[in-house]
Protein backbone atom coordinates (compact mmCIF):
# COMPACT_ATOMS: atom_id res chain seq x y z
CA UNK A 1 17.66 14.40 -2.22
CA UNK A 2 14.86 17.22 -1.99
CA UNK A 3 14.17 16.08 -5.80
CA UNK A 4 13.11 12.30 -4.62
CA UNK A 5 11.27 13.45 -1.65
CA UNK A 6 9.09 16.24 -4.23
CA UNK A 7 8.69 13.09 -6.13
CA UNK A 8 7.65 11.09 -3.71
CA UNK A 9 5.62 12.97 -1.89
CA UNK A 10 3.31 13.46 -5.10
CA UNK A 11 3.37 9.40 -5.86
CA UNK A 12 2.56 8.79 -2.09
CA UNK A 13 -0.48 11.25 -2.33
CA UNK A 14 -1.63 10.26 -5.86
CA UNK A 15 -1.36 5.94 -4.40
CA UNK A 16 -2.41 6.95 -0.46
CA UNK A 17 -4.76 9.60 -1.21
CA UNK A 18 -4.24 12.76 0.59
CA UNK A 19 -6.31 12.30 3.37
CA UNK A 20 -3.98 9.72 4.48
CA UNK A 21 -0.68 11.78 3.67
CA UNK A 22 -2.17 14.97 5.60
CA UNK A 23 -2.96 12.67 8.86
CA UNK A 24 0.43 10.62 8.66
CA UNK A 25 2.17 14.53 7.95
CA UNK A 26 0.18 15.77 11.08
CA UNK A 27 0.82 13.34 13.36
CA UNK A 28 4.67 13.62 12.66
CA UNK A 29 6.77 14.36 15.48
CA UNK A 30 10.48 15.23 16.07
CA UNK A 31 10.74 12.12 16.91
CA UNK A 32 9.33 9.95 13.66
CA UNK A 33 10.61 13.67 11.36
CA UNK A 34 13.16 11.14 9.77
CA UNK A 35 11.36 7.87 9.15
CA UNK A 36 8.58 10.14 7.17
CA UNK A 37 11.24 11.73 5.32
CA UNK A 38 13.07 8.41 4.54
CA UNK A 39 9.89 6.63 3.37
CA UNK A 40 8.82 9.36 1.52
CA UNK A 41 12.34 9.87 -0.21
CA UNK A 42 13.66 6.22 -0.39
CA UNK A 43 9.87 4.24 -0.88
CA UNK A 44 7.82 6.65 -2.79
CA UNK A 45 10.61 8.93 -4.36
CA UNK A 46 13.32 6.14 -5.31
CA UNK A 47 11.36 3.45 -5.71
CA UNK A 48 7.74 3.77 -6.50
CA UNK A 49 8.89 6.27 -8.78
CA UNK A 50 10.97 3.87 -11.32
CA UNK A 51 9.94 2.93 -14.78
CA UNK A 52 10.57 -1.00 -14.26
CA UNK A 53 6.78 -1.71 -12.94
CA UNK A 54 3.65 0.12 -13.26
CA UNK A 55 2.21 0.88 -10.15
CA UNK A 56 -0.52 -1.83 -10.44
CA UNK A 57 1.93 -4.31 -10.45
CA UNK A 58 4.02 -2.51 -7.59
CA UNK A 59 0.15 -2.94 -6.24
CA UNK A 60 0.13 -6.05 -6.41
CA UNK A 61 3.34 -7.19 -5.27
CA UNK A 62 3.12 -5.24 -1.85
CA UNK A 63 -0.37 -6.58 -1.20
CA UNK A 64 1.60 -10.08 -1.68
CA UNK A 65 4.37 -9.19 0.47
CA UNK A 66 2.08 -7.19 3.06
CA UNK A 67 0.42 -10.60 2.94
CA UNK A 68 3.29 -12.55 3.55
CA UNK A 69 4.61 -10.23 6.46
CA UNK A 70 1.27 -10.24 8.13
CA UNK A 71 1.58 -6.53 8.15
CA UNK A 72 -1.60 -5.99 9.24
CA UNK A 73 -1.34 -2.16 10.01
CA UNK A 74 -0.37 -1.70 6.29
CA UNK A 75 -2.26 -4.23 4.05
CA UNK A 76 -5.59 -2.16 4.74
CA UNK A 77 -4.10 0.90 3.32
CA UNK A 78 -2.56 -0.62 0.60
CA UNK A 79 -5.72 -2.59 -0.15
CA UNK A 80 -7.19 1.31 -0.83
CA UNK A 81 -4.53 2.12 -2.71
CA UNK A 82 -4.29 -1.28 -5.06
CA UNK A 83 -7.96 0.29 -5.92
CA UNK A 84 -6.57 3.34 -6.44
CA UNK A 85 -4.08 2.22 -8.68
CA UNK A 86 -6.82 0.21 -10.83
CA UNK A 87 -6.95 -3.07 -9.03
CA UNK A 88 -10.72 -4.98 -9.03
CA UNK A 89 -11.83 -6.61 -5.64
CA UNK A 90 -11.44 -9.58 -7.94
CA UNK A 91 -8.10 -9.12 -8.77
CA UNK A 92 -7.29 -8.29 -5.43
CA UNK A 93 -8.46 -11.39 -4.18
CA UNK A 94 -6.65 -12.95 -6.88
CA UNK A 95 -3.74 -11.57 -5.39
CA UNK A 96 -4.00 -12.75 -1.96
CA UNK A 97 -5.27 -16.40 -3.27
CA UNK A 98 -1.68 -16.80 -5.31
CA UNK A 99 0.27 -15.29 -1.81
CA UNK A 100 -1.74 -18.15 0.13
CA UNK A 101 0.17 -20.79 -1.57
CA UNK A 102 3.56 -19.18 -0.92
CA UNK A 103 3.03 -17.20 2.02
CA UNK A 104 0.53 -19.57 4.40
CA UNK A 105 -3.16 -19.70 4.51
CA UNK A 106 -3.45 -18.55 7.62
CA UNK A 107 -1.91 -15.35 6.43
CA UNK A 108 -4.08 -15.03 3.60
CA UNK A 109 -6.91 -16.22 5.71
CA UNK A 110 -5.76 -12.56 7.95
CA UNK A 111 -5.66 -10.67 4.85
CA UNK A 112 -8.66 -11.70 2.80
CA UNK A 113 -10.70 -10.83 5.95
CA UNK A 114 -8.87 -7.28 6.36
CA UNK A 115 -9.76 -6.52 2.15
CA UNK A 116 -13.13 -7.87 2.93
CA UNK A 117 -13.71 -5.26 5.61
CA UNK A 118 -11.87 -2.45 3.80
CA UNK A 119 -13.21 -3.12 0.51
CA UNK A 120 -16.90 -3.27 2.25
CA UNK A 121 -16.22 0.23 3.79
CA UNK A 122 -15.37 1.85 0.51
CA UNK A 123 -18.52 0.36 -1.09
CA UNK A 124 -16.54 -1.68 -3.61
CA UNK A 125 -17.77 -5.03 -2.41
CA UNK A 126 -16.04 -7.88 -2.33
């Protein structure tokens, strides 16, 4: 168990950046202790961790389900770390173009405008 959080702790920092991880660590409270130590353990130390998908394509397939969701909070922070991970803004729109038929424009429609904003900010254009 302390194994897949070590691991998953580094994954979440190398896909999240550590910025991220050291606010999301500060703000931690007795309260959410055990959510951050799930997600970090189960999402980032079980999961993100396996060999079946690289993490572009994990990328990509949480920008599509993000999408889907309309998990707003989220989809801007993964939209920083799809870049992270070696997504373009083009494929990234790509992305979100191939959720739209699946998912709803009018979620897409939320989430192009949130990678448009986020992708602006971080001087990668869209």
């Amino acid at each position: 168990m302390a194994e897949d959080y070590d691991r998953g702790m580094a994954v979440r920092r190398a896909v999240l950046g550590d910025a991220h991880v050291d606010r999301a660590v500060a703000a931690t409270t007795g309260f959410t202790a055990p959510f951050q130590e799930f997600i970090t353990r189960t999402a980032w130390g079980q999961v993100w961790t396996r060999d079946g998908l690289d993490r572009r394509t994990r990328s990509c397939v949480t920008l599509a389900l993000l999408t889907a969701l309309q998990c707003h909070d989220e989809l801007a922070m993964h939209v920083r770390a799809a870049r992270r991970n070696g997504l373009s803004p083009d494929e990234i729109a790509e992305v979100l173009l191939h959720t739209a038929v699946y998912a709803g424009v009018p979620a897409a429609n939320a989430a192009f405008k949130i990678a448009e904003a986020v992708l602006a900010d971080d001087g990668a254009g869209a």
